[in-house]
Protein backbone atom coordinates (compact mmCIF):
# COMPACT_ATOMS: atom_id res chain seq x y z
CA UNK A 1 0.00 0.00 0.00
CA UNK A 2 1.08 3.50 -0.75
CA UNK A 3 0.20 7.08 1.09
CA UNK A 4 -0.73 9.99 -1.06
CA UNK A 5 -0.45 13.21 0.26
CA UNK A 6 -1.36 15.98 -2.15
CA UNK A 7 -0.91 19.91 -1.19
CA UNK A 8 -3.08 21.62 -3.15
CA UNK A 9 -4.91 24.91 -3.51
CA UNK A 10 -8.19 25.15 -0.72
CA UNK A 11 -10.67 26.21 -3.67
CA UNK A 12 -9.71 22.91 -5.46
CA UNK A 13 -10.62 20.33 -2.75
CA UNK A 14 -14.23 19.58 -3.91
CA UNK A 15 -13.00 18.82 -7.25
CA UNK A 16 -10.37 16.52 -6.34
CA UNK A 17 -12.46 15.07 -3.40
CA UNK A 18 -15.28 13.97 -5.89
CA UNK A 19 -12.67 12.64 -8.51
CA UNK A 20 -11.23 10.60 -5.84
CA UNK A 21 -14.39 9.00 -4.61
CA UNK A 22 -15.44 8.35 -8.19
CA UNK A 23 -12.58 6.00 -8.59
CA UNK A 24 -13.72 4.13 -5.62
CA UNK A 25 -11.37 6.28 -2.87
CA UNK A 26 -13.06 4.77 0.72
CA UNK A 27 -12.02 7.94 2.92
CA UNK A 28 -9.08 10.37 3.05
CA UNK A 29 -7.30 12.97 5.69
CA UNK A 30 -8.19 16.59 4.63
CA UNK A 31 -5.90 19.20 6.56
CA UNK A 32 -5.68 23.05 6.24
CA UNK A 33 -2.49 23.99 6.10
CA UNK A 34 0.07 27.12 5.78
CA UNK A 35 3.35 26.84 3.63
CA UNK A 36 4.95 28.06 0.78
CA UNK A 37 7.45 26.62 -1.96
CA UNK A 38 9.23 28.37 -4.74
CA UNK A 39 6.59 30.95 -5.16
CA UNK A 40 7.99 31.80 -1.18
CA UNK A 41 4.88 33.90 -0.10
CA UNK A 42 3.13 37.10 -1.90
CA UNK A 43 2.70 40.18 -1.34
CA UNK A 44 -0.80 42.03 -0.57
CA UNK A 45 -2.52 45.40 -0.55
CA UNK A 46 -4.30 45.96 3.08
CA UNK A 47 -5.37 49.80 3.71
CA UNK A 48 -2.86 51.24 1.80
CA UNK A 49 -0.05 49.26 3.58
CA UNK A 50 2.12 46.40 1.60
CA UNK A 51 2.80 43.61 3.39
CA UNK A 52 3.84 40.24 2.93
CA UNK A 53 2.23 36.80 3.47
CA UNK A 54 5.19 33.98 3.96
CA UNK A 55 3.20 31.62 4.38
CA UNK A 56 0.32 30.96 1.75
CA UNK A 57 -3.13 28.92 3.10
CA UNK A 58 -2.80 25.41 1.02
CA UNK A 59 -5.23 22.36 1.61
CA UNK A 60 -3.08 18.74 2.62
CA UNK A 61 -5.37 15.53 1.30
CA UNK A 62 -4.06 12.24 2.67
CA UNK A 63 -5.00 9.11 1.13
CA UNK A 64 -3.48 5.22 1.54
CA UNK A 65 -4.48 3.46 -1.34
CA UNK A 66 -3.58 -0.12 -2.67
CA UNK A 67 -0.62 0.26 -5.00
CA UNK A 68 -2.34 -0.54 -8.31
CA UNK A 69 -4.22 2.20 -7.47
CA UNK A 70 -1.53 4.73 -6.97
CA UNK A 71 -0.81 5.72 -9.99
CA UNK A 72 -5.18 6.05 -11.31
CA UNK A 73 -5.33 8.13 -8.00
CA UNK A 74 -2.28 10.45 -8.66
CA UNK A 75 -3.50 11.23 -12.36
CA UNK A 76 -7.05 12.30 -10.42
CA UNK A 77 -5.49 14.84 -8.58
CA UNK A 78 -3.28 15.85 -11.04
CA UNK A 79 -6.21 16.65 -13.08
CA UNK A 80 -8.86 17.80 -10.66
CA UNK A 81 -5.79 20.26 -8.94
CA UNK A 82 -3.99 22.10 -11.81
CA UNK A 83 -5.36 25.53 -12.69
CA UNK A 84 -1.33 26.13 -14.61
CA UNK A 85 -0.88 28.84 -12.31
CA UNK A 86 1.85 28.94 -9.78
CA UNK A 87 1.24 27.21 -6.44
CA UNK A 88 -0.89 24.38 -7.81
CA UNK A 89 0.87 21.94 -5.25
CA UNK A 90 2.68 18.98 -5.05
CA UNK A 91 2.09 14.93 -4.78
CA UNK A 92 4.12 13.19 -2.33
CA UNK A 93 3.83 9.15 -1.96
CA UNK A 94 5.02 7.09 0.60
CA UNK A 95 5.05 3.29 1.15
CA UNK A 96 2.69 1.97 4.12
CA UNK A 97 4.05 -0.93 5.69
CA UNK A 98 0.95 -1.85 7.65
CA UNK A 99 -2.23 -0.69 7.83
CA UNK A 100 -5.32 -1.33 11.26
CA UNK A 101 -8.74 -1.03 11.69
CA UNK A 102 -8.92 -0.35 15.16
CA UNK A 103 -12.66 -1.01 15.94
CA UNK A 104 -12.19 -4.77 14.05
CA UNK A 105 -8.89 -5.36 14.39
CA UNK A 106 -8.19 -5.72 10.60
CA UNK A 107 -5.14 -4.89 8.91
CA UNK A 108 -3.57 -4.47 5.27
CA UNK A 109 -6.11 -3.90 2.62
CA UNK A 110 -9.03 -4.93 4.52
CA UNK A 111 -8.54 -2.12 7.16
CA UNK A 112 -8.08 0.65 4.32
């Protein structure tokens, strides 16, 4: 099993949600998060005063999938996530060596 984690932009979230779910996606982690990458912040216009926002508000979506399905749920939120401007996000994935259901006590697959 693999981990997807996927930064993207907050007003995208919806879109990659239902994308995600349409390929059969049985839950994910959503997070709201602060950070910044290349683009390292922006500047804005508040009352006439400049300023500068370091760290720019991003959504994190975490996802452990079965790893045929990595690469069918990366192309999902590649799609449902790019606008082509700058600070579309990145797609991070991760090997899961176990996964547990708590409540039933099931693990690998089963528990996902």
């Amino acid at each position: 099993m693999k981990k997807i984690t996927a930064i993207i932009k907050p007003f995208k979230l919806t879109d990659v949600k239902e994308r995600l779910m349409g390929l059969g996606a049985h839950g994910m982690t959503v997070t709201e998060v602060k950070g910044f990458g290349r683009q390292k912040g922006h500047t804005e216009l508040y009352r006439g005063t400049e300023y500068t926002i370091d760290f720019v508000p991003k959504t994190k979506l975490e996802i452990v999938v079965p790893e045929e399905q990595v690469e069918q749920m990366v192309e999902a939120i590649i799609s449902a996530a790019h606008t082509g401007q700058i600070g579309d996000g990145k797609i991070f994935i991760a090997p899961v060596e176990e996964t547990i259901r708590i409540r039933t006590k099931e693990r690998g697959k089963e528990a996902v």
